[in-house]
C-alpha atoms as a PDB file:
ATOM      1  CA  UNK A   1      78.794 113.019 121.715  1.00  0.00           C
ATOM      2  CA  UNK A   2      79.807 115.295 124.675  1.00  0.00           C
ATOM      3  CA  UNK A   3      77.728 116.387 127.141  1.00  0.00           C
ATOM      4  CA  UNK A   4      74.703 114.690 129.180  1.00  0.00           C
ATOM      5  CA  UNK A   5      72.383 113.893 126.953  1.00  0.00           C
ATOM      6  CA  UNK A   6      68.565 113.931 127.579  1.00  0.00           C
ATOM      7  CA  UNK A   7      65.439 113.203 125.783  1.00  0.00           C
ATOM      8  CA  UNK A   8      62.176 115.204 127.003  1.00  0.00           C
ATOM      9  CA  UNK A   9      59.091 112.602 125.927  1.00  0.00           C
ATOM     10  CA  UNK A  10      56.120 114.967 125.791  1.00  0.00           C
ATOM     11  CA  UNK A  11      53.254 114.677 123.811  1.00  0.00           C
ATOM     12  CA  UNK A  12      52.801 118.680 124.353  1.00  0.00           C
ATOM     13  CA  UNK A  13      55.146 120.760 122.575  1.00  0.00           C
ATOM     14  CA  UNK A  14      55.141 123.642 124.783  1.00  0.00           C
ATOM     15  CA  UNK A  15      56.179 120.931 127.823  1.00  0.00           C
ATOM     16  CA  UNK A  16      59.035 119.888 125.863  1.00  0.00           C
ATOM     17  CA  UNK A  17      59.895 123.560 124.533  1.00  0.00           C
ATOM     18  CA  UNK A  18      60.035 124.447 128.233  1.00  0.00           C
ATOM     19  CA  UNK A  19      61.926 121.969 129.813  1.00  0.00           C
ATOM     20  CA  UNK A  20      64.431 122.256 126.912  1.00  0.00           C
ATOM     21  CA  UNK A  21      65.021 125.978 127.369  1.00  0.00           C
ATOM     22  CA  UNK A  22      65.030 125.356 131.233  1.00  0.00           C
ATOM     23  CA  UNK A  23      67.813 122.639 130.603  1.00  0.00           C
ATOM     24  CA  UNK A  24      69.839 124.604 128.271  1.00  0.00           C
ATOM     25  CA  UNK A  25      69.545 127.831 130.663  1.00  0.00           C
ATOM     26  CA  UNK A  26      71.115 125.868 133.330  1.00  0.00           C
ATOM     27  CA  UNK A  27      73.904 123.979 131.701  1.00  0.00           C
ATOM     28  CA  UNK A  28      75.029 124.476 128.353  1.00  0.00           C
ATOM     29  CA  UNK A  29      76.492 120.774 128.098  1.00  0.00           C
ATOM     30  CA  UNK A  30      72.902 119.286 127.776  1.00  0.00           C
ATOM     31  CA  UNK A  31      72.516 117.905 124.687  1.00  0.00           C
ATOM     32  CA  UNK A  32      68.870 117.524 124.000  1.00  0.00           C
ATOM     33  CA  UNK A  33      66.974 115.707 121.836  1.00  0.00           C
ATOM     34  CA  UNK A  34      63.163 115.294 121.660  1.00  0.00           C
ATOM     35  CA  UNK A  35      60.232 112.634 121.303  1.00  0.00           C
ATOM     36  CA  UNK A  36      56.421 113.472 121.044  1.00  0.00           C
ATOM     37  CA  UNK A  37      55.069 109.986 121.329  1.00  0.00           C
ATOM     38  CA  UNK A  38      56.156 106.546 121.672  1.00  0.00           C
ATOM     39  CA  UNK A  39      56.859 106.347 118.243  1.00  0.00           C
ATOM     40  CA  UNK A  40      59.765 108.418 117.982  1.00  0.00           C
ATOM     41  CA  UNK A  41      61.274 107.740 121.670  1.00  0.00           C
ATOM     42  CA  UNK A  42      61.806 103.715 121.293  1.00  0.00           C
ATOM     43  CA  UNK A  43      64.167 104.327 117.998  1.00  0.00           C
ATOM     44  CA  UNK A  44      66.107 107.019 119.577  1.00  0.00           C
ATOM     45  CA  UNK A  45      66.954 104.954 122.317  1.00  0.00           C
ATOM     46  CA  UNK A  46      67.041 102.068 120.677  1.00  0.00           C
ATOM     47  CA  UNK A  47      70.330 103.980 118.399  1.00  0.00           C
ATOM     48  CA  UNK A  48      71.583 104.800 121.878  1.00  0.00           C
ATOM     49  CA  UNK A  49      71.221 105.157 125.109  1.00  0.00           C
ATOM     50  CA  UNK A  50      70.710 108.525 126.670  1.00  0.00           C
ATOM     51  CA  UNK A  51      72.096 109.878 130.187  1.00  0.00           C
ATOM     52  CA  UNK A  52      68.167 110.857 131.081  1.00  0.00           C
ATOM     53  CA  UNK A  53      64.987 110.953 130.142  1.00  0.00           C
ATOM     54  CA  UNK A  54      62.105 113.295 131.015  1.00  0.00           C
ATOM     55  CA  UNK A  55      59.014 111.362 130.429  1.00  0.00           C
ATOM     56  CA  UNK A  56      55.219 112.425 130.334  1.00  0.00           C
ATOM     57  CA  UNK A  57      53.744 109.170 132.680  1.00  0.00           C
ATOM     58  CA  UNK A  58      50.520 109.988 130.068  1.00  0.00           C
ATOM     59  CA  UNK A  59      52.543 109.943 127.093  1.00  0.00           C
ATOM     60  CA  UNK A  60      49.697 108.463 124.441  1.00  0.00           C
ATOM     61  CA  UNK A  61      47.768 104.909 124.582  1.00  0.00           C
ATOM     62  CA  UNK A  62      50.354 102.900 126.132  1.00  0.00           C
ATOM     63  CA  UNK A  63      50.503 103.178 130.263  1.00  0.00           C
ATOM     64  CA  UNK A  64      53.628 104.702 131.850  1.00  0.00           C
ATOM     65  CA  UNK A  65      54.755 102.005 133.486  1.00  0.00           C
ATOM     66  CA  UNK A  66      54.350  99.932 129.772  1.00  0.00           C
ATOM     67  CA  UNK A  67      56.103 102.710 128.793  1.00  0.00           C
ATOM     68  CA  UNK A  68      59.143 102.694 131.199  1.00  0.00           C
ATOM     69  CA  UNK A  69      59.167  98.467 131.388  1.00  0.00           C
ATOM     70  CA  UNK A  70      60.199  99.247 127.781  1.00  0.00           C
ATOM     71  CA  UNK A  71      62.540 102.043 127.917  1.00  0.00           C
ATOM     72  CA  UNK A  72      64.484  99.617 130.818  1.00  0.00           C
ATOM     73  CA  UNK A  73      64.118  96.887 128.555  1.00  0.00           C
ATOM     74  CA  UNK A  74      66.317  98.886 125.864  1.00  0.00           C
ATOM     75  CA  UNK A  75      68.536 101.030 128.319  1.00  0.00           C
ATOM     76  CA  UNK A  76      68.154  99.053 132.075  1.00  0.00           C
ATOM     77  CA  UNK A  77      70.823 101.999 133.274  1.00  0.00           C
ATOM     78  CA  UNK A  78      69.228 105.273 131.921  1.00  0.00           C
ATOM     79  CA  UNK A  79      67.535 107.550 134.817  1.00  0.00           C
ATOM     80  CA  UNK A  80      63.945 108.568 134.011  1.00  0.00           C
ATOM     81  CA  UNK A  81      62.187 111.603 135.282  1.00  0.00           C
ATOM     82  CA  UNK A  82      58.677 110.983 135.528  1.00  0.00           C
ATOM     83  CA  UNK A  83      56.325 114.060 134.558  1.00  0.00           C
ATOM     84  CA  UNK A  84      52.560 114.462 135.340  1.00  0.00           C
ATOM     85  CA  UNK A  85      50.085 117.152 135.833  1.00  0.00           C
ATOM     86  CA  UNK A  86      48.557 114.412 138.292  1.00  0.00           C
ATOM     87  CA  UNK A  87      49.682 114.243 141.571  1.00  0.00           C
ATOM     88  CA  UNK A  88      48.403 111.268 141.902  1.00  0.00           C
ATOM     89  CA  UNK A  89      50.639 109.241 139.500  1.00  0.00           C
ATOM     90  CA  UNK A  90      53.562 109.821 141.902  1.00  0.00           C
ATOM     91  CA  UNK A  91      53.014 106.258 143.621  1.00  0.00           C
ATOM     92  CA  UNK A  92      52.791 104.663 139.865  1.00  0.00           C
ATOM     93  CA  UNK A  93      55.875 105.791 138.540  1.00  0.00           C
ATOM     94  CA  UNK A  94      58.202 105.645 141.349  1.00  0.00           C
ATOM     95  CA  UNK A  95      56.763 101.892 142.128  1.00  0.00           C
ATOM     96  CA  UNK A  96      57.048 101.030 138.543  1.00  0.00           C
ATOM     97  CA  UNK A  97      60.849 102.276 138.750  1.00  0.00           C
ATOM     98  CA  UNK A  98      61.146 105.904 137.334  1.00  0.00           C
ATOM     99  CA  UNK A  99      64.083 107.675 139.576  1.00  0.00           C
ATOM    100  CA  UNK A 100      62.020 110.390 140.337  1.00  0.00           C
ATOM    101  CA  UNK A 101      58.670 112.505 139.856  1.00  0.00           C
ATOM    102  CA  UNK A 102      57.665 115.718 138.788  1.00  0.00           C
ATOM    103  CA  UNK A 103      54.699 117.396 138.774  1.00  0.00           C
ATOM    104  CA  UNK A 104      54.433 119.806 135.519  1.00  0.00           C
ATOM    105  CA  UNK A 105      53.064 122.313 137.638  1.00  0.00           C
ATOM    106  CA  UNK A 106      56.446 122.215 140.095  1.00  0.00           C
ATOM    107  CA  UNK A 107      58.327 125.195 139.939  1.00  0.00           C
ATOM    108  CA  UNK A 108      61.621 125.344 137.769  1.00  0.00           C
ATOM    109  CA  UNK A 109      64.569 124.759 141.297  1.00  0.00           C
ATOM    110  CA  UNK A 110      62.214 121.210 141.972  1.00  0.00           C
ATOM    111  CA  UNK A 111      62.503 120.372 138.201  1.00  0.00           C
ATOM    112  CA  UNK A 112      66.081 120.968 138.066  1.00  0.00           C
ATOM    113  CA  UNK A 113      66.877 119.003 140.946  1.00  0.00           C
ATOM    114  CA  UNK A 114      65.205 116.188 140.302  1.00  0.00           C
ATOM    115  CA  UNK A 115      67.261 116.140 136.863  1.00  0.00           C
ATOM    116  CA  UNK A 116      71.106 117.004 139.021  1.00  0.00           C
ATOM    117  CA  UNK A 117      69.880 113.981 141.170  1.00  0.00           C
ATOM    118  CA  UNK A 118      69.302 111.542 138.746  1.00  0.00           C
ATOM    119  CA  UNK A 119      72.172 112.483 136.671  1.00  0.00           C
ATOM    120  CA  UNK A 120      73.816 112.187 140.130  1.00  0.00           C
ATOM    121  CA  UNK A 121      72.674 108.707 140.550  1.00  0.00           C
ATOM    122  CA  UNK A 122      73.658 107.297 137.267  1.00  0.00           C
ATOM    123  CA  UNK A 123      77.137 108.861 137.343  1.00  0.00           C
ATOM    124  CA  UNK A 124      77.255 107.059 140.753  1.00  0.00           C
ATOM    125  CA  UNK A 125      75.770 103.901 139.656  1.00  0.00           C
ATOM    126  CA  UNK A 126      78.571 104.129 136.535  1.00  0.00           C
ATOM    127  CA  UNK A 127      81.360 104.345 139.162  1.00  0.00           C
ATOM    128  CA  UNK A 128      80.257 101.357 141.108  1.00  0.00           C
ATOM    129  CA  UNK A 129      80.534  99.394 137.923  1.00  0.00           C
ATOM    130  CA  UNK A 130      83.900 100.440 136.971  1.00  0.00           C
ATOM    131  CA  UNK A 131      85.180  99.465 140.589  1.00  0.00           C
ATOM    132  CA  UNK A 132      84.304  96.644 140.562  1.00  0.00           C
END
């Protein structure tokens, strides 16, 4: 597959309908792919590893950092893009390892680079590997 590939894990379709059309606005070699629970994220990733992931810190019953202890247990190297309408949850995720935080509520230039970072970083981190 070509392009960076991202999954959006929302449990709120309209979240992941807008952050999809905001990612395919801004670069057309996104390819995007979509989870609305736990449920259907863990076998995606599970297939393959993705380049990023977008994912809801209140995404269903399990806790996000459950959630993203899992997701590194599958794919240690993927970025992931914490969302939350609470402020509050910032100090969670980024403690529990997420590469960055976003607040739903952040306008569309903050959203976007948070994603060019951490698509940044892993590029970076890829590079480091292969020098070595």
């Amino acid at each position: 597959v070509s392009g960076t590939r991202v999954i959006i894990a929302d449990d709120r379709r309209e979240v992941r309908s807008g952050l999809r059309a905001l990612l395919e606005e801004e670069q057309a070699r996104f390819v995007i792919m979509e989870a609305a629970d736990l449920r259907q994220l863990m076998p995606q990733l599970q297939q393959s590893c993705v380049d990023l992931v977008l994912l809801d810190w209140e995404l269903g019953p399990v806790s996000g950092p459950d959630i993203l202890a899992m997701l590194k247990g599958v794919c240690p190297n993927t970025p992931v893009v914490a969302l939350s309408a609470r402020p509050e949850a910032r100090n969670s995720a980024l403690a529990s390892g997420a590469t960055a935080f976003i607040l739903k509520a952040d306008c569309v230039e903050t959203v976007l680079a948070a994603v060019r970072s951490a698509i940044g970083s892993r590029d970076y981190d890829q590079r480091k590997e292969e020098a070595r």
